[in-house]
C-alpha atoms as a PDB file:
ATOM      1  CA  UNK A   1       6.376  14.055  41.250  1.00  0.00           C
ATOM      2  CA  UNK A   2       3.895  16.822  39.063  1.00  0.00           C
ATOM      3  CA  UNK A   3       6.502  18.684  38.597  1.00  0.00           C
ATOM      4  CA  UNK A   4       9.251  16.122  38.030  1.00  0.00           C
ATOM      5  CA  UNK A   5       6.936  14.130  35.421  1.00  0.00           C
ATOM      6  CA  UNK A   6       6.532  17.357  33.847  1.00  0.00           C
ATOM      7  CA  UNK A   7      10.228  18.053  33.391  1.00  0.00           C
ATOM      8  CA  UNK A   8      11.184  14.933  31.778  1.00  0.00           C
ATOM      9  CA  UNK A   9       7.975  15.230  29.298  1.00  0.00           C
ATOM     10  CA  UNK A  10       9.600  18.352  28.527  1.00  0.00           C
ATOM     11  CA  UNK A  11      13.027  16.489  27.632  1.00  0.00           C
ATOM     12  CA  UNK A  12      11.623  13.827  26.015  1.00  0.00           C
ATOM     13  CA  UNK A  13       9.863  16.863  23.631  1.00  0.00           C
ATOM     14  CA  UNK A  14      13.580  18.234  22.973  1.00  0.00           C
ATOM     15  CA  UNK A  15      15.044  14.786  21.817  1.00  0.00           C
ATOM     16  CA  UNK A  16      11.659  14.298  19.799  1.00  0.00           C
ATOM     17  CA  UNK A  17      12.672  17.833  18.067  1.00  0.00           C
ATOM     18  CA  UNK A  18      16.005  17.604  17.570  1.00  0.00           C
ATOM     19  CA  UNK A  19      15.631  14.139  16.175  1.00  0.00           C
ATOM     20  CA  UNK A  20      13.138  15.573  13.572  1.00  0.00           C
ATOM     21  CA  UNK A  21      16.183  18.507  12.675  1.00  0.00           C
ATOM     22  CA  UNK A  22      18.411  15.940  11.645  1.00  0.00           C
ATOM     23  CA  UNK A  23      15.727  13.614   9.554  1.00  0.00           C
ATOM     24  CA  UNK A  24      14.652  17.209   7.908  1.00  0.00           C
ATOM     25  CA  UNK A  25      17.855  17.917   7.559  1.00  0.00           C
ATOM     26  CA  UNK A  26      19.144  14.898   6.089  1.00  0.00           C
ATOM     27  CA  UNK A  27      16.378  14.553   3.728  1.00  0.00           C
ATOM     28  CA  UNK A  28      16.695  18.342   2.348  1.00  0.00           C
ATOM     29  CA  UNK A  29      20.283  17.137   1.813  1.00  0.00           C
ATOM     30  CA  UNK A  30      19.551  14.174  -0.226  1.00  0.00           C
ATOM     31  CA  UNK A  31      16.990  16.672  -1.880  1.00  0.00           C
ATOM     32  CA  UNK A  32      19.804  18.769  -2.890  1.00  0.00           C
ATOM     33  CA  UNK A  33      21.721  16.131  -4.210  1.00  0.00           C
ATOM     34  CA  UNK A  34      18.563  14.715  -6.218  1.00  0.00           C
ATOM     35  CA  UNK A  35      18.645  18.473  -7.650  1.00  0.00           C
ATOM     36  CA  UNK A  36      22.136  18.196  -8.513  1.00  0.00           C
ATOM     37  CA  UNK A  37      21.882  14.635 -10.829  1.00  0.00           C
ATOM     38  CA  UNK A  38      18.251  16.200 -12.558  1.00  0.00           C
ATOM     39  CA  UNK A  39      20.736  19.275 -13.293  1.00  0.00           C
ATOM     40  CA  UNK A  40      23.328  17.252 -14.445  1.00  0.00           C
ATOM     41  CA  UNK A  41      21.170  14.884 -16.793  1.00  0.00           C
ATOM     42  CA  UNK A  42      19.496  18.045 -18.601  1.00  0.00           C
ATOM     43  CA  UNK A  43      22.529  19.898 -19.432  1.00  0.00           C
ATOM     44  CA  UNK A  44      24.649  16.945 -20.693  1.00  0.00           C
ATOM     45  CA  UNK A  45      25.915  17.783 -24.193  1.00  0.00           C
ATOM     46  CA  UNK A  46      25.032  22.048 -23.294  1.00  0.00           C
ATOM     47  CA  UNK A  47      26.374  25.015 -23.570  1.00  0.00           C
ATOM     48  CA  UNK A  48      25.416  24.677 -19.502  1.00  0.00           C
ATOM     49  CA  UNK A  49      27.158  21.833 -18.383  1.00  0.00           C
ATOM     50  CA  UNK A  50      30.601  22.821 -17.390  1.00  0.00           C
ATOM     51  CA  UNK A  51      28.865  25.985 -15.306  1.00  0.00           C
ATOM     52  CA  UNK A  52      25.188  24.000 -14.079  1.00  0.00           C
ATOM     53  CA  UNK A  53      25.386  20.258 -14.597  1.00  0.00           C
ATOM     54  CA  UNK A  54      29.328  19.560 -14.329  1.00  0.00           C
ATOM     55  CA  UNK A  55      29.357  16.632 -11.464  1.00  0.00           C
ATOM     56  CA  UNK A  56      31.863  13.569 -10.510  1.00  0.00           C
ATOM     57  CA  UNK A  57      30.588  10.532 -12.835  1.00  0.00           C
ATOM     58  CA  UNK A  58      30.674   8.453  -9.726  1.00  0.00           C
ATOM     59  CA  UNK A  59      27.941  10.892  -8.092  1.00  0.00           C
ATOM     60  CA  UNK A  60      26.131  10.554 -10.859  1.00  0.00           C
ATOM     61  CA  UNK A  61      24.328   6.848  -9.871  1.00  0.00           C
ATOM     62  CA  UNK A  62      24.576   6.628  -6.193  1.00  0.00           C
ATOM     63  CA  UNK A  63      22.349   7.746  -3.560  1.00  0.00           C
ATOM     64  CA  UNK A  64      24.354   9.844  -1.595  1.00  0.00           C
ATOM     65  CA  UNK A  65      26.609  11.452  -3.777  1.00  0.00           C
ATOM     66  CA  UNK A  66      29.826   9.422  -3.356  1.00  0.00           C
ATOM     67  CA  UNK A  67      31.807   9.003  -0.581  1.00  0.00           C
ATOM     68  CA  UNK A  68      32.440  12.058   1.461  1.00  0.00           C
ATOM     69  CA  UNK A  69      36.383  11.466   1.256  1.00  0.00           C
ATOM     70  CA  UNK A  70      36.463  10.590  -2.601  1.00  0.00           C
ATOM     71  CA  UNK A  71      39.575  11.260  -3.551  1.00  0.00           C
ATOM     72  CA  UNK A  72      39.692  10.259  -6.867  1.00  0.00           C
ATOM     73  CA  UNK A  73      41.040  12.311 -10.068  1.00  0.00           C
ATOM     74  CA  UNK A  74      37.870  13.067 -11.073  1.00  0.00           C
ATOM     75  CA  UNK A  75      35.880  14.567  -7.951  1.00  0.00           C
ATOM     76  CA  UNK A  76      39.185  16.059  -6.232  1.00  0.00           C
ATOM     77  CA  UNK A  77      38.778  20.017  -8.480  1.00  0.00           C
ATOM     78  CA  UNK A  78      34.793  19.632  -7.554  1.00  0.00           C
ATOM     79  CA  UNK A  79      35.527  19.052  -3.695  1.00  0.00           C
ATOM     80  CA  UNK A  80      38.489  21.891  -2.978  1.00  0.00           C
ATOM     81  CA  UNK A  81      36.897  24.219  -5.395  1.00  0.00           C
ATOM     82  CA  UNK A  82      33.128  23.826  -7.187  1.00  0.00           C
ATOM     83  CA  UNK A  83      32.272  25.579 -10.312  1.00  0.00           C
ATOM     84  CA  UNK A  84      28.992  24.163 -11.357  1.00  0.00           C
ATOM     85  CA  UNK A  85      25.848  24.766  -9.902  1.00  0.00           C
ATOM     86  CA  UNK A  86      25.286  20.830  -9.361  1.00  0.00           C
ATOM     87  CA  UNK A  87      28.621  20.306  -8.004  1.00  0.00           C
ATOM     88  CA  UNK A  88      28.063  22.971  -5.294  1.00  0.00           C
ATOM     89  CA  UNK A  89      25.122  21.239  -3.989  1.00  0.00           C
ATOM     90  CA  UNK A  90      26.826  17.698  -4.402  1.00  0.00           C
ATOM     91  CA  UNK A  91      29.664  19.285  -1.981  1.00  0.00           C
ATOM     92  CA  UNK A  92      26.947  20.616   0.114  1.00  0.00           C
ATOM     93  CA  UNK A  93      24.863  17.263   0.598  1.00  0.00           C
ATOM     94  CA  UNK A  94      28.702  15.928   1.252  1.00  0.00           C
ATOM     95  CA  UNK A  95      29.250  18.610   4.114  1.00  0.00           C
ATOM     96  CA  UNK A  96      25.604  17.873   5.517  1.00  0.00           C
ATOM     97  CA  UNK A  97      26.193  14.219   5.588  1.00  0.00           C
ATOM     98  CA  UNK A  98      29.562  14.211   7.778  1.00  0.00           C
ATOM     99  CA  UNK A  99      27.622  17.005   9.568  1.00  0.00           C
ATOM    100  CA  UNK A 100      25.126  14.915  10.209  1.00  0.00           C
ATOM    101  CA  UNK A 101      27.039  12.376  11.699  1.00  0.00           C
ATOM    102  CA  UNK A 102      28.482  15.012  14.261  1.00  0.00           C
ATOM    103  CA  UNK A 103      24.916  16.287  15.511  1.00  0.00           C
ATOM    104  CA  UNK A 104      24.225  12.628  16.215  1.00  0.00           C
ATOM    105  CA  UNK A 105      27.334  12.091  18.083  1.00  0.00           C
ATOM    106  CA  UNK A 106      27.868  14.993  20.254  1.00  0.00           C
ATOM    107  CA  UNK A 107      23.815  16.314  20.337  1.00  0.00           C
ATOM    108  CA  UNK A 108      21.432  13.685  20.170  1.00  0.00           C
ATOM    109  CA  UNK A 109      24.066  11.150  21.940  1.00  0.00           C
ATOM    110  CA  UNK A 110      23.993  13.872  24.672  1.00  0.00           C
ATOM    111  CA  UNK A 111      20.412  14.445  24.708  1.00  0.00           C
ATOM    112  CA  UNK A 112      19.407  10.949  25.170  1.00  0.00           C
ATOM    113  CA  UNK A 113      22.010  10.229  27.668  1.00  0.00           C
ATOM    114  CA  UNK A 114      20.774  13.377  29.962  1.00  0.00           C
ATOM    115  CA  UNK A 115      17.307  12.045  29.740  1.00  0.00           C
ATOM    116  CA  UNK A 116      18.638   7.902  29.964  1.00  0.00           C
ATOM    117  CA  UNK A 117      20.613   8.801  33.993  1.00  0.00           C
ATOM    118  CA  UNK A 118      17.530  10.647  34.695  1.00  0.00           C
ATOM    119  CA  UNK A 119      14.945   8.175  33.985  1.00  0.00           C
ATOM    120  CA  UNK A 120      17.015   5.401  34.910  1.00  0.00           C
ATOM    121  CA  UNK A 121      18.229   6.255  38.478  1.00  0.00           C
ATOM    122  CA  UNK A 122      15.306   7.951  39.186  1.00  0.00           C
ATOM    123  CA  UNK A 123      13.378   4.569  38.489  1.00  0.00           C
ATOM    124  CA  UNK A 124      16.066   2.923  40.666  1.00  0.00           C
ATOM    125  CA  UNK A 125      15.020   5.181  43.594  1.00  0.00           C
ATOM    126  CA  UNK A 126      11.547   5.381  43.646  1.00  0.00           C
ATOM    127  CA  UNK A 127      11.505   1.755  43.820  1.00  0.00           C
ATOM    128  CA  UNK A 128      13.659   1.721  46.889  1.00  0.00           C
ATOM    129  CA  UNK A 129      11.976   4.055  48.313  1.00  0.00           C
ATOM    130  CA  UNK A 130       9.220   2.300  47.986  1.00  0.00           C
ATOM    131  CA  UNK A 131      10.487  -0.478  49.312  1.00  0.00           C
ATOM    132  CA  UNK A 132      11.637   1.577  52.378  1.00  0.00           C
ATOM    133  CA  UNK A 133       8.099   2.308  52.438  1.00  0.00           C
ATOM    134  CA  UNK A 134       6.817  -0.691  52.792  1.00  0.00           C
ATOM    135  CA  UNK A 135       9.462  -1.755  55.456  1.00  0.00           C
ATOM    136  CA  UNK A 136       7.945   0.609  57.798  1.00  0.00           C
ATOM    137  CA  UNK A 137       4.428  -0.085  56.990  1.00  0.00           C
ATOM    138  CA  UNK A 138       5.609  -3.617  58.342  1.00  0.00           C
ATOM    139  CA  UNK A 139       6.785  -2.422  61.383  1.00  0.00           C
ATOM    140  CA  UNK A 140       4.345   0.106  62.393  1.00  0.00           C
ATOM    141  CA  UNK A 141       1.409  -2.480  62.048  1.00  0.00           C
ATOM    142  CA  UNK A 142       3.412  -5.063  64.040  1.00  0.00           C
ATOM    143  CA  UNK A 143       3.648  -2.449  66.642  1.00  0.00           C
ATOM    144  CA  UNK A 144       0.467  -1.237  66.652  1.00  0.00           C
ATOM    145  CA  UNK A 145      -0.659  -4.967  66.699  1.00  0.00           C
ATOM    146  CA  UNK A 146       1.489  -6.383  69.767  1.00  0.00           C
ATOM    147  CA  UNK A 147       0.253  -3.263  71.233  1.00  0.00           C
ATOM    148  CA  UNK A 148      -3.065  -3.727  70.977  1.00  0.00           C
ATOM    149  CA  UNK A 149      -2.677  -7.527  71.607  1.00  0.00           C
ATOM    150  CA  UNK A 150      -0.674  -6.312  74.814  1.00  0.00           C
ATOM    151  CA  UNK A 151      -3.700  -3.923  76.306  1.00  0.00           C
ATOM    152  CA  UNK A 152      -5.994  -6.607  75.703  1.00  0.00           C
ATOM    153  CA  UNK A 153      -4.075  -8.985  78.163  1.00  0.00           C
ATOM    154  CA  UNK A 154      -3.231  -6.330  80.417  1.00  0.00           C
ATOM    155  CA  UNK A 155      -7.008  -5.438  80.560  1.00  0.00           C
ATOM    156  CA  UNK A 156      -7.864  -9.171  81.886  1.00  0.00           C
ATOM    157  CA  UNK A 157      -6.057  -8.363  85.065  1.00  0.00           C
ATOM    158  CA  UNK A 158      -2.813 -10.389  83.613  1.00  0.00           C
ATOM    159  CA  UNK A 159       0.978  -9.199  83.023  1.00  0.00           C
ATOM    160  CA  UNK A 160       3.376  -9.570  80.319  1.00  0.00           C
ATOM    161  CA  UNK A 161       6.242 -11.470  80.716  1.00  0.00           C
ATOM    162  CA  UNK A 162       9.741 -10.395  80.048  1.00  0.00           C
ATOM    163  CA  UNK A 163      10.447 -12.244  76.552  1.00  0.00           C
ATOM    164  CA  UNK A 164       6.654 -10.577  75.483  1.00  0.00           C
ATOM    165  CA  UNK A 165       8.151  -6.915  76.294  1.00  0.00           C
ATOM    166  CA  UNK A 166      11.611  -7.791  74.978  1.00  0.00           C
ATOM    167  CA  UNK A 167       9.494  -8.273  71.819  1.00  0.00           C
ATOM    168  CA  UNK A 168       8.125  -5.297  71.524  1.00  0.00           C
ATOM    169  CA  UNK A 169      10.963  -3.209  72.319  1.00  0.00           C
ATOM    170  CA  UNK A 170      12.462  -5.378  69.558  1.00  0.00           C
ATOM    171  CA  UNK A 171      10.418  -3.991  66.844  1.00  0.00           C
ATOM    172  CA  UNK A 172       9.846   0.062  67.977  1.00  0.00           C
ATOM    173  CA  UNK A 173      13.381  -0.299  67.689  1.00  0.00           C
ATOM    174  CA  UNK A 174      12.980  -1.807  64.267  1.00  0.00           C
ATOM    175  CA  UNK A 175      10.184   0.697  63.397  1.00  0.00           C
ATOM    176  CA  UNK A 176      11.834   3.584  64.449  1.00  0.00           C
ATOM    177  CA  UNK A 177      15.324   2.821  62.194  1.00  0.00           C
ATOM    178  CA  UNK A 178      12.870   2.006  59.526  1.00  0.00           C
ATOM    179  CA  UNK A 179      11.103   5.897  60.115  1.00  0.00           C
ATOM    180  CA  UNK A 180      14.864   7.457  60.201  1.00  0.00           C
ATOM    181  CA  UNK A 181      16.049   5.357  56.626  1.00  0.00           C
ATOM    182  CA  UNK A 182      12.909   6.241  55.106  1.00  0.00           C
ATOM    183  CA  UNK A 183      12.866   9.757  56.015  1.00  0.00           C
ATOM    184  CA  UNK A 184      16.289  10.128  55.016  1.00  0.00           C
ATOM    185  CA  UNK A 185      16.047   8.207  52.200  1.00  0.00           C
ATOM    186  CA  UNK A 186      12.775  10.502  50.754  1.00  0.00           C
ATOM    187  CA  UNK A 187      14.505  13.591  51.659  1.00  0.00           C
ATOM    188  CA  UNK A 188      17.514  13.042  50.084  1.00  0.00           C
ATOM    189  CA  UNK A 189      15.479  11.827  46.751  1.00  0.00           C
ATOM    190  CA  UNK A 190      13.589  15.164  46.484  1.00  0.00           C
ATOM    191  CA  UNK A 191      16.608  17.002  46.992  1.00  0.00           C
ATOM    192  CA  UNK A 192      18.066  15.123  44.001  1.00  0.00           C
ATOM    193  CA  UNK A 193      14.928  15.598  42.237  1.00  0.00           C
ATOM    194  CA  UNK A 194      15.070  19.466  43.164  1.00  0.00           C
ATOM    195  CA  UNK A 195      18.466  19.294  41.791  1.00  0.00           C
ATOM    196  CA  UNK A 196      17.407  17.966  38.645  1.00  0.00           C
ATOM    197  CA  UNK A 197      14.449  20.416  38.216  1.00  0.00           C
ATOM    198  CA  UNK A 198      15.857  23.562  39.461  1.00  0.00           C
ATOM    199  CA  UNK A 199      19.682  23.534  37.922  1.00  0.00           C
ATOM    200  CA  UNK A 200      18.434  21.620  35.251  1.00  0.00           C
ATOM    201  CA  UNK A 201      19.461  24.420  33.108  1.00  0.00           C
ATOM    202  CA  UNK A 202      23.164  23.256  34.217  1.00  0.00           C
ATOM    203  CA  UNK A 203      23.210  20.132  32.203  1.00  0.00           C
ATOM    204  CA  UNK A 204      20.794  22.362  29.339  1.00  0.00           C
ATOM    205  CA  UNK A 205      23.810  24.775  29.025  1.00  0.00           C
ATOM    206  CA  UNK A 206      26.693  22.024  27.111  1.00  0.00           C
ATOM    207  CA  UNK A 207      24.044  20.648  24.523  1.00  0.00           C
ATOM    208  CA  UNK A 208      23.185  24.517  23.703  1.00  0.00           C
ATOM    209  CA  UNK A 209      26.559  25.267  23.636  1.00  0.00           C
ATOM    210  CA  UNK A 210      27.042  22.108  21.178  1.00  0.00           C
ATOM    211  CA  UNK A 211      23.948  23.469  19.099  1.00  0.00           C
ATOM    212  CA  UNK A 212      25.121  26.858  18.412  1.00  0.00           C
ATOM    213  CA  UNK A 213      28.663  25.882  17.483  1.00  0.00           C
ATOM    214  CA  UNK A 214      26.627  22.898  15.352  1.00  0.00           C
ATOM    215  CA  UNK A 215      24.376  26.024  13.561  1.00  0.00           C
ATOM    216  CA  UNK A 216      27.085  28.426  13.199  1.00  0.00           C
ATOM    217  CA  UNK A 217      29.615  25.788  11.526  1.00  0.00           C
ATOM    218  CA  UNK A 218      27.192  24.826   9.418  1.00  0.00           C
ATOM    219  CA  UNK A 219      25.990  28.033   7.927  1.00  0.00           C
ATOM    220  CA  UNK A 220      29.640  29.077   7.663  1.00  0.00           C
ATOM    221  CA  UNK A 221      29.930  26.371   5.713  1.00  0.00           C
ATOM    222  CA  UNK A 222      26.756  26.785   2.923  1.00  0.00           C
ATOM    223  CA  UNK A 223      27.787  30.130   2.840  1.00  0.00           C
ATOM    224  CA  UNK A 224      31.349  30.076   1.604  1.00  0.00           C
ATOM    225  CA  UNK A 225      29.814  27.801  -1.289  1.00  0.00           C
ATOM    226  CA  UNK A 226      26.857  29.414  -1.810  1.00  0.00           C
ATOM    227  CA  UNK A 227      27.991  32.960  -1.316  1.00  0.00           C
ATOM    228  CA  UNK A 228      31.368  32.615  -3.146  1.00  0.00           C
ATOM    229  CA  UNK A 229      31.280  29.622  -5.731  1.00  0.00           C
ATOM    230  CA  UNK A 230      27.495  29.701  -6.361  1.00  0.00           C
ATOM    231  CA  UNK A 231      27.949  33.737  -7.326  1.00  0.00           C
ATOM    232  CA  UNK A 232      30.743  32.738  -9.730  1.00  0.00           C
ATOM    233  CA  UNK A 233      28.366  30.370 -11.228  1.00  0.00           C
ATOM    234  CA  UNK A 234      25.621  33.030 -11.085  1.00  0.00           C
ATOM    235  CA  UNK A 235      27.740  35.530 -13.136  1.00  0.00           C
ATOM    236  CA  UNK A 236      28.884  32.548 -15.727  1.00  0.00           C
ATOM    237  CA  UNK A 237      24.884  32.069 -16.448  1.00  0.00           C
ATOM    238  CA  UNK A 238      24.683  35.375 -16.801  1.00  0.00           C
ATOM    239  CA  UNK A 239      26.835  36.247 -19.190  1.00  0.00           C
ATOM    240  CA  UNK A 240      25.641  33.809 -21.741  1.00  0.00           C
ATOM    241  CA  UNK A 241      23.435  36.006 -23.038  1.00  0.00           C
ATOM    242  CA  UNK A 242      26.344  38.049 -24.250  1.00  0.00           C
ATOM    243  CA  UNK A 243      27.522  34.564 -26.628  1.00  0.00           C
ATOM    244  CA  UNK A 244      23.877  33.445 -26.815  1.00  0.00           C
ATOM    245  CA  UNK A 245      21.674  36.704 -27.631  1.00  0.00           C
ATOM    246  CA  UNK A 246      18.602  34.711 -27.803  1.00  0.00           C
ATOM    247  CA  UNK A 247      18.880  34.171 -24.092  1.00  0.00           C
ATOM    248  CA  UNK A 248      16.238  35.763 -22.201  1.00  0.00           C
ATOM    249  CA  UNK A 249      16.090  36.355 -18.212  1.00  0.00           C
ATOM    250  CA  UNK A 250      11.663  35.609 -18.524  1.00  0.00           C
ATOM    251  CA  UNK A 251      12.662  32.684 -20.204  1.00  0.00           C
ATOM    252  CA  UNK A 252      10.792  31.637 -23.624  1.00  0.00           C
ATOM    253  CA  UNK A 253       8.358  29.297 -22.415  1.00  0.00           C
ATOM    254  CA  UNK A 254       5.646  31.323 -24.459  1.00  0.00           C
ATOM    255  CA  UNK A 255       7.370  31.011 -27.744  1.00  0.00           C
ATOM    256  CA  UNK A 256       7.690  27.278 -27.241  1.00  0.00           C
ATOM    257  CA  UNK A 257       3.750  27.021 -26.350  1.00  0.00           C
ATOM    258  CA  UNK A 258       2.574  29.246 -29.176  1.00  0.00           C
ATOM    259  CA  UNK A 259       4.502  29.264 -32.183  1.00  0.00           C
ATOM    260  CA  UNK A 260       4.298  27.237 -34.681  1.00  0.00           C
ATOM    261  CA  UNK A 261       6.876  24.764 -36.118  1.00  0.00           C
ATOM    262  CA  UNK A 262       7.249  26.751 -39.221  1.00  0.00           C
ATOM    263  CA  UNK A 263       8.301  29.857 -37.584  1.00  0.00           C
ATOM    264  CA  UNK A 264      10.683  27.675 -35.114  1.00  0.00           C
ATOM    265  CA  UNK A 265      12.635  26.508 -38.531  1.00  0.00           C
ATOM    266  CA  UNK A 266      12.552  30.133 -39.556  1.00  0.00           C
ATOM    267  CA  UNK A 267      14.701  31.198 -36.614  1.00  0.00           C
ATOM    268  CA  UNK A 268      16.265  28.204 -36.635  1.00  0.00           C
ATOM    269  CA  UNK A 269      17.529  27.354 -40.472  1.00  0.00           C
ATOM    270  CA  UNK A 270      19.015  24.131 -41.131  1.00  0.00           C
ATOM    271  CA  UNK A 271      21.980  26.197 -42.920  1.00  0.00           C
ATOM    272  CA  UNK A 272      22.784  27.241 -38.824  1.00  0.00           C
ATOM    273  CA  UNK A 273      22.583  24.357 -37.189  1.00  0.00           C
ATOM    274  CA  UNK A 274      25.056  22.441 -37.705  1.00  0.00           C
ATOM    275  CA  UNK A 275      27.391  25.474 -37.006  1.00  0.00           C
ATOM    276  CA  UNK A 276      25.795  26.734 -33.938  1.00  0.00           C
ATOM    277  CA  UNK A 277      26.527  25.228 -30.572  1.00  0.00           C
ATOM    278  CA  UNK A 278      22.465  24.680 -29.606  1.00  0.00           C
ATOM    279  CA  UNK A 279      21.032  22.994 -32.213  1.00  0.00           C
ATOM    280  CA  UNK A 280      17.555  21.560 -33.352  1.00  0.00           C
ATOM    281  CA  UNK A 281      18.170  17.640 -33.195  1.00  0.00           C
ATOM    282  CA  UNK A 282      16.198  15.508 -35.151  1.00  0.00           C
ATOM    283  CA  UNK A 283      14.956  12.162 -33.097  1.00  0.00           C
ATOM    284  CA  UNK A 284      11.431  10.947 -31.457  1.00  0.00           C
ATOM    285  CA  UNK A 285      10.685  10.970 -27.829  1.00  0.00           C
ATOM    286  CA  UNK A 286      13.249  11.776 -25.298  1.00  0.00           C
ATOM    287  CA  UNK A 287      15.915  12.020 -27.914  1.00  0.00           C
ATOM    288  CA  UNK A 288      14.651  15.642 -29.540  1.00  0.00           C
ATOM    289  CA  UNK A 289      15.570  18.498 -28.439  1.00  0.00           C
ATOM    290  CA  UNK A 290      13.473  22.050 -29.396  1.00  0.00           C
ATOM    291  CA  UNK A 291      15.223  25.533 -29.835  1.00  0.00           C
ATOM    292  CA  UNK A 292      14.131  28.903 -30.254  1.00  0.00           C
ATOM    293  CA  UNK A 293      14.841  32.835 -30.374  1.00  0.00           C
ATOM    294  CA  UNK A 294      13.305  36.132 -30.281  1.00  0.00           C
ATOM    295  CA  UNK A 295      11.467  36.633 -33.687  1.00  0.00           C
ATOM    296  CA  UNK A 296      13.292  40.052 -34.390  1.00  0.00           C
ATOM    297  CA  UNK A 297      16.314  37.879 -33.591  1.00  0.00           C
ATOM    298  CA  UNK A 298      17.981  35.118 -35.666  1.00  0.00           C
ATOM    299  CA  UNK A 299      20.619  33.898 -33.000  1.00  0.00           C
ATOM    300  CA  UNK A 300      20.147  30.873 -31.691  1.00  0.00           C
ATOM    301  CA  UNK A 301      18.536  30.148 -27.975  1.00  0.00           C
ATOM    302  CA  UNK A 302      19.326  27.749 -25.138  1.00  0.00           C
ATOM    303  CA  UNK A 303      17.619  24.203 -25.034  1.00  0.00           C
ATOM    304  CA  UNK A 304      15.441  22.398 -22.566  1.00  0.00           C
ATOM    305  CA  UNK A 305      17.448  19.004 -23.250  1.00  0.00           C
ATOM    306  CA  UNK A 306      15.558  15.823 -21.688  1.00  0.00           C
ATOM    307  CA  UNK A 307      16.302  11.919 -21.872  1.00  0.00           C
ATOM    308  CA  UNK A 308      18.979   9.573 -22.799  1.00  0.00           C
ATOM    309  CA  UNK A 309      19.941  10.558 -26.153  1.00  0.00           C
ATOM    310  CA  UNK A 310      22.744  12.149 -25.332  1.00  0.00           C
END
């Protein structure tokens, strides 16, 4: 029973674990997607949207990105074929969603089932064994009872009479047919709890099987997007610097921390702005945006674009 106990701890431990892989997994999906709409509010209105922030309006306000078969006008050229950095992770959270749904059905489902016959017919016969058990408890203290009863009256110099030994005969009959359906009944259980323990590994092989198709498909999957659209966008983002010169790969996070708004109108005349593409916008709060450059360089930079005002 140690070792039995032990096994179905152990089982219980995998359902645990794979029930935490999907929750994780679901919730770094919905992360991704919660990337995707911050992307796609910040480059609204950008030189970056159609290659970072470019997303189905419907995705935009929902939870979970739309539904996974959307097959609207609109999210149909993001679904076959991605080209922003948000959509690719929008059609990723869609892929882990419907994923998702297929780990519960054919691994947890399976899981819990293994571990639901187990514990359930397992309960069913320890109890009748048990109640085998107690069956020939009955019958061996009835026994050993009219037995002792029986020496007592034998040892008073008087005899038994025929309905007294037809009694006992009676129940060693009874006690030995409760011996042989106990017996047989215990060693058939730990054979089927031998089974369970020893070619456990039997009924272990179809959910693995089921988990490495599950991990392979899935990584297939992130990689075509990540390794083929997600490089296309990588190059796009690159190559801005080549129309934007003031685009640097460290960023320009200093300039915007240390130089002063004088030399930020410098760079950025008021004669350029309403020609150039990124542009200083006047407005409070949310609704400004800041630009910048290189000071030996007088093209204009990307923005850091944040709010509503767009």
């Amino acid at each position: 029973r140690e070792q039995y106990a032990l096994f179905v701890k152990n089982l219980k431990f995998l359902i645990a674990t794979l029930t935490n892989k999907q929750t994780a997994m679901m919730n770094h999906s919905k992360a991704r997607l919660e990337v995707a709409k911050a992307i796609n509010s910040l480059t609204v209105d950008t030189p970056l949207f159609k290659c970072a922030g470019d997303i189905p309006a419907a995705a935009v306000g929902t939870t979970d990105g739309g539904a996974a078969d959307d097959s609207s006008e609109m999210a149909t050229p993001h679904q076959s074929n991605p080209q922003s950095y948000a959509a690719i992770h929008l059609q990723l959270h869609k892929k882990n969603k419907m994923y998702g749904d297929k780990y519960t059905e054919h691994i947890l489902t399976y899981a819990k089932e293994w571990e639901s016959i187990l514990s359930t017919r397992i309960s069913k016969h320890l109890k009748q064994a048990e109640k085998l058990r107690v069956d020939l408890d009955h019958y061996s203290k009835k026994v050993e009872d009219m037995n002792k009863s029986m020496n007592k009256t034998m040892s008073k110099g008087k005899s038994i009479n025929d309905s007294g030994v037809d009694k006992i005969k009676r129940n060693e009959q009874k006690l030995i047919q409760a011996r042989q359906e106990y017996d047989r009944f215990v060693n058939d259980l730990c054979g089927f709890i031998e089974e369970i323990m020893d070619r456990g590994w039997k009924d272990l092989h179809p959910l693995l099987v089921k988990m490495a198709q599950f991990d392979s498909t899935l990584s297939n999957e992130e990689a075509m997007l990540l390794k083929g659209s997600m490089t296309g966008v990588t190059e796009h983002l690159k190559g801005m610097g080549t129309k934007y010169p003031g685009l640097k790969p460290m960023g320009r996070l200093k300039e915007l921390e240390t130089w002063s708004l004088e030399s930020l109108n410098k760079v950025n005349p008021a004669s350029m702005r309403s020609e150039s593409p990124l542009m200083i916008e006047q407005g409070g709060g949310g609704s400004a945006r800041y630009l910048t450059s290189s000071a030996s360089d007088a093209s204009v930079g990307i923005h850091a674009g944040l709010g509503g005002g767009n």
